[in-house]
Protein backbone atom coordinates (compact mmCIF):
# COMPACT_ATOMS: atom_id res chain seq x y z
CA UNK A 1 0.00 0.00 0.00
CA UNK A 2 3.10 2.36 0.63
CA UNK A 3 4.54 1.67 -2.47
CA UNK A 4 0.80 2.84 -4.14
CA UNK A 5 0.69 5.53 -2.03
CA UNK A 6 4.10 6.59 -3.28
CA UNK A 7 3.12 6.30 -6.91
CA UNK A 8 0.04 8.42 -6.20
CA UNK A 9 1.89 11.48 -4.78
CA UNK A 10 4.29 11.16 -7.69
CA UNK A 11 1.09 11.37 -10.10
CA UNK A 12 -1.31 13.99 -8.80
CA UNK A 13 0.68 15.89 -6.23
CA UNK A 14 -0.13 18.90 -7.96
CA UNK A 15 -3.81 18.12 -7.70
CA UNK A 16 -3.50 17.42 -4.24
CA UNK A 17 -6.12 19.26 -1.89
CA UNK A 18 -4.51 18.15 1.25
CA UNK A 19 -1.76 15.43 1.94
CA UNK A 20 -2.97 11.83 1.03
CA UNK A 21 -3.30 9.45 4.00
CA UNK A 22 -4.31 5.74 5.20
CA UNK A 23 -7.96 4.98 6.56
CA UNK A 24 -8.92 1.55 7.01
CA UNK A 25 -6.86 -0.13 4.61
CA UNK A 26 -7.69 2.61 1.97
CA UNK A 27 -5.77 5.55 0.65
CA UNK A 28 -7.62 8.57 0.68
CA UNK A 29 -6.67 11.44 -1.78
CA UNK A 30 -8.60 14.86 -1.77
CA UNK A 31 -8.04 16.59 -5.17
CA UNK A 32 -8.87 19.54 -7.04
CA UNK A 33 -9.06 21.26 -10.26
CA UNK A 34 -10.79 23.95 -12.27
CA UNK A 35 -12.44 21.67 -14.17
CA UNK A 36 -15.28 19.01 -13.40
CA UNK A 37 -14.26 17.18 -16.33
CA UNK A 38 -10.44 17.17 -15.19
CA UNK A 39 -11.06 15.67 -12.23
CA UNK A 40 -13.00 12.78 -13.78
CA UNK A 41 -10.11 12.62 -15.78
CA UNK A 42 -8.12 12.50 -12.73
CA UNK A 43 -10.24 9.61 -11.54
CA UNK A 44 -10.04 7.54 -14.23
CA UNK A 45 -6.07 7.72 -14.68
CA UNK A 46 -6.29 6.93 -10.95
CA UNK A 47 -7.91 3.62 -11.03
CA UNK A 48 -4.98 2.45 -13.65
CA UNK A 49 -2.40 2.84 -11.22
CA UNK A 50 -1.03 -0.27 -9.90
CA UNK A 51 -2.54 -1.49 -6.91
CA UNK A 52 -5.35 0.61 -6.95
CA UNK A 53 -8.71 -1.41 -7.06
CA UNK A 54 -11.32 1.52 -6.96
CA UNK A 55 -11.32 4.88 -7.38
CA UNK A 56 -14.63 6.86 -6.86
CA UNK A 57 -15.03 10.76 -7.52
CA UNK A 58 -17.50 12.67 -4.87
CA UNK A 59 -17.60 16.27 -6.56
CA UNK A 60 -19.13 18.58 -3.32
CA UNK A 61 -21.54 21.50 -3.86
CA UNK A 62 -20.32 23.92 -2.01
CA UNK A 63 -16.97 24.33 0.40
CA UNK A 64 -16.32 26.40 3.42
CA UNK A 65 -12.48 27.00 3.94
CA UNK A 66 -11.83 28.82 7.41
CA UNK A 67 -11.08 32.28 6.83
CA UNK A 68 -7.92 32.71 9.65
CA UNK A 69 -6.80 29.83 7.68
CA UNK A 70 -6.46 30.74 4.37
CA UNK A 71 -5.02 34.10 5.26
CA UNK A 72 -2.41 32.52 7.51
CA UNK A 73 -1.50 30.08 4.56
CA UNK A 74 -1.09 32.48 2.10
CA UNK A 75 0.88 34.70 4.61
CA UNK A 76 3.06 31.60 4.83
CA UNK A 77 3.43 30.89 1.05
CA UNK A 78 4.10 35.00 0.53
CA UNK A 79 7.39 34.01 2.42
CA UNK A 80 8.54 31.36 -0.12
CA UNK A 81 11.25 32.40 -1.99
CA UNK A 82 10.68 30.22 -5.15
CA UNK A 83 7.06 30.99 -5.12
CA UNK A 84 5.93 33.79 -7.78
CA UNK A 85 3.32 36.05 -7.02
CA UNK A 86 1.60 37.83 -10.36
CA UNK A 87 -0.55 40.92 -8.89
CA UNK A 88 -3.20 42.49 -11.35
CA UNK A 89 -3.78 45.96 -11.29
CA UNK A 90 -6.33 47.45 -13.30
């Protein structure tokens, strides 16, 4: 299961809504993207990974991110010094 987990993280680490983890003898990966159709697509190239014997997609309607949270993560990110920020000014 490590070794599925590992080849997970390799593939869809950049889709990755939170780190992947181990419940009951299943890995659980929260994703995201921009696009309902890409993460379909991310389902189905998930369920041809070695070692992986379902995948299912739950799509929610609506998601509440704490708001001290967010602002203290990008706070932290804004300290990064490989991360590049792009403002818009009209």
């Amino acid at each position: 299961m490590k070794l599925t987990l590992e080849v997970l993280k390799n593939e869809f680490s950049e889709n990755f809504l939170q780190k992947p983890f181990i419940a009951k003898n299943q890995i659980l990966l929260f994703m995201y993207s921009d696009d309902i159709f890409k993460l379909d697509n991310l389902t189905q190239q998930a369920r041809k990974i070695p070692g992986v014997k379902t995948a299912d997609l739950f799509i929610p309607r609506k998601i509440a991110f704490p708001q001290e949270w967010i602002k203290d993560v990008v706070a932290e990110a804004k300290k990064s010094p490989t991360l590049h920020l792009m403002y818009q000014t009209n």
